[in-house]
Protein backbone atom coordinates (compact mmCIF):
# COMPACT_ATOMS: atom_id res chain seq x y z
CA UNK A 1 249.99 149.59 11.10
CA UNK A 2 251.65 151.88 13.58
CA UNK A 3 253.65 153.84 10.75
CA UNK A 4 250.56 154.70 9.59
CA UNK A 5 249.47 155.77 12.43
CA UNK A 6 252.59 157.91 13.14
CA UNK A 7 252.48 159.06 9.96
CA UNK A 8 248.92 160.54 10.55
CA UNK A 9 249.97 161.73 13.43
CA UNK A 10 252.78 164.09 12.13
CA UNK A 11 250.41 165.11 9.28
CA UNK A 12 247.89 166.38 11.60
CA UNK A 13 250.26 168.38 13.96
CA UNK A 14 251.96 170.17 10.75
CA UNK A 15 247.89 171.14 9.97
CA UNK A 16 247.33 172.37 13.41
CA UNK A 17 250.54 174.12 13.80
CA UNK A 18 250.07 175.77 10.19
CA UNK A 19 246.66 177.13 10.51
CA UNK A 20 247.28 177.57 14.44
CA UNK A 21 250.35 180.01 14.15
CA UNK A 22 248.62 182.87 12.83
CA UNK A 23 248.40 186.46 15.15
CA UNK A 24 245.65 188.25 15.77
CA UNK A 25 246.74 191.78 15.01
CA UNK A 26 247.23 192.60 11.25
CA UNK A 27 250.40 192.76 9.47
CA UNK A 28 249.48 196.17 8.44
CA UNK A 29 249.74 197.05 11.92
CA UNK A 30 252.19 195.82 13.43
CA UNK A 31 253.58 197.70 16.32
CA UNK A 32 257.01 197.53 15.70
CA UNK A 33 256.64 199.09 12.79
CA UNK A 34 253.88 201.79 13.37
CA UNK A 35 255.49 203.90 16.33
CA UNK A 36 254.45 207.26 18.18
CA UNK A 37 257.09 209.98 17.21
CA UNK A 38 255.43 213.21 18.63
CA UNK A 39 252.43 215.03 19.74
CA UNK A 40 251.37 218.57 20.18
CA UNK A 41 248.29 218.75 22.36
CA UNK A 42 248.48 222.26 24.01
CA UNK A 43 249.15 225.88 22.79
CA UNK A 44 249.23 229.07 23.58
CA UNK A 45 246.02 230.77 23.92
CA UNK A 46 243.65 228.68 21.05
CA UNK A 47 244.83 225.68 20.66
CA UNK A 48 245.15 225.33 16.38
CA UNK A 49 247.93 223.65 15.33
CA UNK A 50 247.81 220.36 16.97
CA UNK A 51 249.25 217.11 15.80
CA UNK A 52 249.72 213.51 16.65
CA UNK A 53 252.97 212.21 14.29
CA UNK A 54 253.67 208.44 14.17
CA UNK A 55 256.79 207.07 12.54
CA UNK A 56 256.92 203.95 9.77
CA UNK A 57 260.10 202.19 10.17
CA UNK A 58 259.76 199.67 7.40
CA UNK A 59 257.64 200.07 4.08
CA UNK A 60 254.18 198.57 4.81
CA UNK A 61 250.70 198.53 3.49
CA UNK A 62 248.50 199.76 6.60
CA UNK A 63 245.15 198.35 6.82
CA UNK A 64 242.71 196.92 10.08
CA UNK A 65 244.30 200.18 11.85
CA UNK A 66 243.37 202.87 13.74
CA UNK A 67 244.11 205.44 16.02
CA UNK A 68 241.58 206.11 18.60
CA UNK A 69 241.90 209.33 20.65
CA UNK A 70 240.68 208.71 24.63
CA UNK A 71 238.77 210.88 27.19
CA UNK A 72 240.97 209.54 30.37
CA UNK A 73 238.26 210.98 32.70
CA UNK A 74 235.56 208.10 31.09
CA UNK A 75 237.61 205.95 28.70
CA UNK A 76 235.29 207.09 25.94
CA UNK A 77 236.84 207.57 22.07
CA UNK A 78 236.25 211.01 21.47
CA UNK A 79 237.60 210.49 17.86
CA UNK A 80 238.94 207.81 15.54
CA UNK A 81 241.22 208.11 12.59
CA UNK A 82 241.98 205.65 10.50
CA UNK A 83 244.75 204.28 9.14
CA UNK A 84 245.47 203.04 5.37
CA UNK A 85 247.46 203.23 2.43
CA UNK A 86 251.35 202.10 1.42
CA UNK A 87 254.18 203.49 2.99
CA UNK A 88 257.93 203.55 2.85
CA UNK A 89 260.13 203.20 5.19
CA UNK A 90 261.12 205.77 8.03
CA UNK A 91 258.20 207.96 6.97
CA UNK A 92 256.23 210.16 9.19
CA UNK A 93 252.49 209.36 9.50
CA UNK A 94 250.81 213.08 10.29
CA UNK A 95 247.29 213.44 11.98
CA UNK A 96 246.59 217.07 12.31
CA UNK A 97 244.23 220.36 12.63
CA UNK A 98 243.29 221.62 9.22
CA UNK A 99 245.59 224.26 9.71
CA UNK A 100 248.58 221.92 9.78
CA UNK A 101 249.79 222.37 6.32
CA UNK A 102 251.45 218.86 5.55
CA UNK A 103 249.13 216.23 6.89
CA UNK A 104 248.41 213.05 5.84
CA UNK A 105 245.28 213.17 8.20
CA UNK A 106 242.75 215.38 9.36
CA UNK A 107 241.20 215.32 13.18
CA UNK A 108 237.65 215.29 13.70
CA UNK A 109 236.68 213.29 10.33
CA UNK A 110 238.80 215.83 8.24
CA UNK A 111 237.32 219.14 9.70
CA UNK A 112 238.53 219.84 13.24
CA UNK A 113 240.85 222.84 12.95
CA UNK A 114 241.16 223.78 16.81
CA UNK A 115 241.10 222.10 20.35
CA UNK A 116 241.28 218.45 18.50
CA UNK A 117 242.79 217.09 21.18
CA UNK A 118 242.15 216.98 24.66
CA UNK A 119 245.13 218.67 27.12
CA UNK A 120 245.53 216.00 29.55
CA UNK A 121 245.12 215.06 33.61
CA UNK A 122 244.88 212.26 31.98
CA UNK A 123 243.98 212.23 28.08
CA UNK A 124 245.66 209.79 25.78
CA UNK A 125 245.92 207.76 22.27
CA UNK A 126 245.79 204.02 21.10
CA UNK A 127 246.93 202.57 18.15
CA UNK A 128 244.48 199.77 17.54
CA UNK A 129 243.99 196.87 15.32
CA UNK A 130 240.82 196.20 14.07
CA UNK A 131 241.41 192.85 11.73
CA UNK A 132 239.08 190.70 14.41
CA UNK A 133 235.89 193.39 13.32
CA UNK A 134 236.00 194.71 17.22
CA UNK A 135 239.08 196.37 17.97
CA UNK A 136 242.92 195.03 19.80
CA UNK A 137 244.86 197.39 22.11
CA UNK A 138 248.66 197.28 19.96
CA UNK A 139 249.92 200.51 21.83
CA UNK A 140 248.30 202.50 24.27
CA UNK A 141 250.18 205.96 25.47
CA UNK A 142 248.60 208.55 27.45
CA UNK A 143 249.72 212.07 28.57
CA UNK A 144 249.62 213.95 32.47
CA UNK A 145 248.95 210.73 34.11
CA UNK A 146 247.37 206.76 33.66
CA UNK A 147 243.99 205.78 32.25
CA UNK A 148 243.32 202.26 33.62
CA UNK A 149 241.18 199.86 32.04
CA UNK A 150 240.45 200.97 28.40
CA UNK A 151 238.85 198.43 26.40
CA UNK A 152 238.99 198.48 22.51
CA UNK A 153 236.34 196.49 21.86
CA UNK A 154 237.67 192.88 22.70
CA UNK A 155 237.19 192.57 26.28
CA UNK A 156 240.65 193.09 27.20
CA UNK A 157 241.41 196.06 29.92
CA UNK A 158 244.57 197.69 28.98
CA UNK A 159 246.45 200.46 31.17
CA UNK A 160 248.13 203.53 29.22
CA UNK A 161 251.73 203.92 29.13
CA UNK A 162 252.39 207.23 30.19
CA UNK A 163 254.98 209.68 28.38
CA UNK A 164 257.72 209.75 30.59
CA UNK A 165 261.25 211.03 31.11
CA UNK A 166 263.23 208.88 33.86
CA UNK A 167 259.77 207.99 35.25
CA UNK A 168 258.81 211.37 35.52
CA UNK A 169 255.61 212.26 33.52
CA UNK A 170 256.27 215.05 30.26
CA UNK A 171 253.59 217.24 29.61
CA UNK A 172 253.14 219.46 26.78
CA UNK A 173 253.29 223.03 27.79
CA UNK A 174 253.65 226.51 25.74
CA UNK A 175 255.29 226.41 22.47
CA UNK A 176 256.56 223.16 22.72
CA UNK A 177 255.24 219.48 22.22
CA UNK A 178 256.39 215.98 23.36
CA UNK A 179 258.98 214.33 21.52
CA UNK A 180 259.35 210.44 22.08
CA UNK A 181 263.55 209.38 22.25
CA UNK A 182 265.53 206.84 20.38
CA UNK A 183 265.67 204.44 23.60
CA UNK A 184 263.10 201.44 24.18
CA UNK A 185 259.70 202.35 25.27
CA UNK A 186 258.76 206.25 26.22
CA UNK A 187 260.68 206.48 28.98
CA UNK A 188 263.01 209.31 27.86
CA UNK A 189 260.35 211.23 25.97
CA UNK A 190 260.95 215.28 26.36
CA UNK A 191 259.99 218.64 25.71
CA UNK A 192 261.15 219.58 22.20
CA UNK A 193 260.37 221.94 19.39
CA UNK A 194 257.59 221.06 17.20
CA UNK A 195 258.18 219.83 14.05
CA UNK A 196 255.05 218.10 12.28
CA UNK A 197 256.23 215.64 9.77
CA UNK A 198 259.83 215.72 10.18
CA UNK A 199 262.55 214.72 12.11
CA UNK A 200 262.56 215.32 15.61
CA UNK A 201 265.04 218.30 16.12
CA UNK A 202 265.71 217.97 20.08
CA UNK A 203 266.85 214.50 19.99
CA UNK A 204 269.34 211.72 17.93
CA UNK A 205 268.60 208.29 16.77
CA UNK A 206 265.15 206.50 15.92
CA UNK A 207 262.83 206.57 18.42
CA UNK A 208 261.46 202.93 19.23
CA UNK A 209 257.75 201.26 19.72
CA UNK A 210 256.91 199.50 23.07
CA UNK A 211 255.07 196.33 23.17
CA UNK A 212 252.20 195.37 25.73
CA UNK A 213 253.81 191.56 25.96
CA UNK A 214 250.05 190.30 26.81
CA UNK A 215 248.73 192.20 23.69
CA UNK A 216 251.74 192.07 21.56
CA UNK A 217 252.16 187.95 22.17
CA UNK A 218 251.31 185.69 19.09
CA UNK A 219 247.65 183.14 19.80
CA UNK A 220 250.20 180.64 17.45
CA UNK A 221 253.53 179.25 17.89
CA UNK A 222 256.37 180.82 16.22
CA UNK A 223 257.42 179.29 12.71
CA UNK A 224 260.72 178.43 14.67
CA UNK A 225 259.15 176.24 16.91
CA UNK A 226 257.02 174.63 14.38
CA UNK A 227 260.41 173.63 12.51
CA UNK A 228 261.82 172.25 15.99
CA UNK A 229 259.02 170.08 16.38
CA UNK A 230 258.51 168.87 12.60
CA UNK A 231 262.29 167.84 12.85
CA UNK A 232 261.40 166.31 16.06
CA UNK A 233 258.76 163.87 14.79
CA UNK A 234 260.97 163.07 11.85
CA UNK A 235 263.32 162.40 13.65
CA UNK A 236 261.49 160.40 15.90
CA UNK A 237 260.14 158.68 13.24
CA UNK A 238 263.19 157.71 11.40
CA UNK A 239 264.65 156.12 14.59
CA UNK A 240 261.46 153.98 14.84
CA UNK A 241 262.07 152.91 11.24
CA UNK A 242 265.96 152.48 12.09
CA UNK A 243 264.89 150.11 15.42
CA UNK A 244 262.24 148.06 13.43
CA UNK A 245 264.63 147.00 10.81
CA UNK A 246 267.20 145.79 13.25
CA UNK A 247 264.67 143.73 15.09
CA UNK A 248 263.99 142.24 11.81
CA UNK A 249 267.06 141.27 11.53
């Protein structure tokens, strides 16, 4: 009786931990793989030629994804783009004015060709994941300062992660834009030339996503520690097989 018990026991947990490992956020968007490269918010005199560029570091199939654009004085979306389509890898995702000549993207539902994006004290961007039908925080970065408390739809309040160079805040000014760095997070972000839909010229290396851990963590266990804990019961349940025979002996 009590191996089939145990036996129905370790079924059931292999069920649970199957259907139960799953993350929220879409493959398609994963934020390891769907980073921010470079933005150009502010120009001289009229600002026209303004992009947001985002980097693909492994060949995906983007869907559930967006990029929502955020008023930091109200934390209101003053436009969305979204997201699709297959990519390879270490492409360059381009979201521009209609007078940047090789985007993927256009601002403003495909029509905004000047002062697309707001300049800042604080303004900022969110790549979110939409697979739950409300929207996920995956990264949220924001530019001349913190917006506190955005909320994408699920409930959850998320703080920006500023641009930043040593902890001091980079802002786009003149002819230039912000370039993120090839270290962890945006922490060594600078002032570089712009170059929409190519390689960053002012810096070396691949620049790198960062990860809200809260927003980032799995609602599942890893398939790692499902294995650990299958071999566990089997384990556990060979011994009791191994102990019942010697007693019967």
């Amino acid at each position: 009786m009590w191996k089939k018990v145990l036996f129905t026991a370790i079924i059931g947990l292999f069920v649970i931990l199957l259907f139960g490992s799953t993350t929220a956020r879409a493959a398609g968007c994963d934020p390891n793989n769907i980073i921010f490269s470079e933005i150009d918010y502010d120009q001289p005199g009229t600002d026209n030629n303004e992009f947001l560029e985002l980097r693909i570091i492994n060949a995906v199939s983007i869907s559930n994804c967006e990029i929502r654009l955020i008023n930091g004085s109200n934390n209101a979306t003053y436009d969305t783009i979204d997201l699709t389509g297959n990519w390879g890898p270490n492409q360059y995702l381009l979201i521009g004015s209609t007078n940047i000549a090789n985007r993927d993207l256009t601002f403003g539902g495909g029509a905004c060709a000047s002062n697309c994006l707001q300049n800042g004290a604080p303004d900022g961007f969110a790549l979110v994941d939409t697979s739950t039908g409300t929207g996920t925080v995956v990264w949220f970065y924001s530019y001349e300062g913190t917006i506190t408390e955005y909320d994408a739809g699920d409930g959850t309040l998320v703080d920006s992660t500023p641009l930043t160079n040593n902890g001091t805040a980079v802002n786009d000014t003149g002819d230039e834009s912000v370039v993120n760095g090839p270290a962890t997070g945006v922490d060594d972000c600078v002032d570089g030339n712009p170059t929409p839909g190519t390689a960053n010229q002012d810096l070396s290396g691949t620049p790198t996503a960062i990860i809200l851990a809260d927003i980032a963590a799995s609602n599942g266990l890893s398939n790692a520690v499902i294995i650990a804990l299958l071999v566990g019961f089997s384990a556990l349940l060979f011994l009791g097989f191994w102990l019942r025979r010697r007693t019967n002996h």
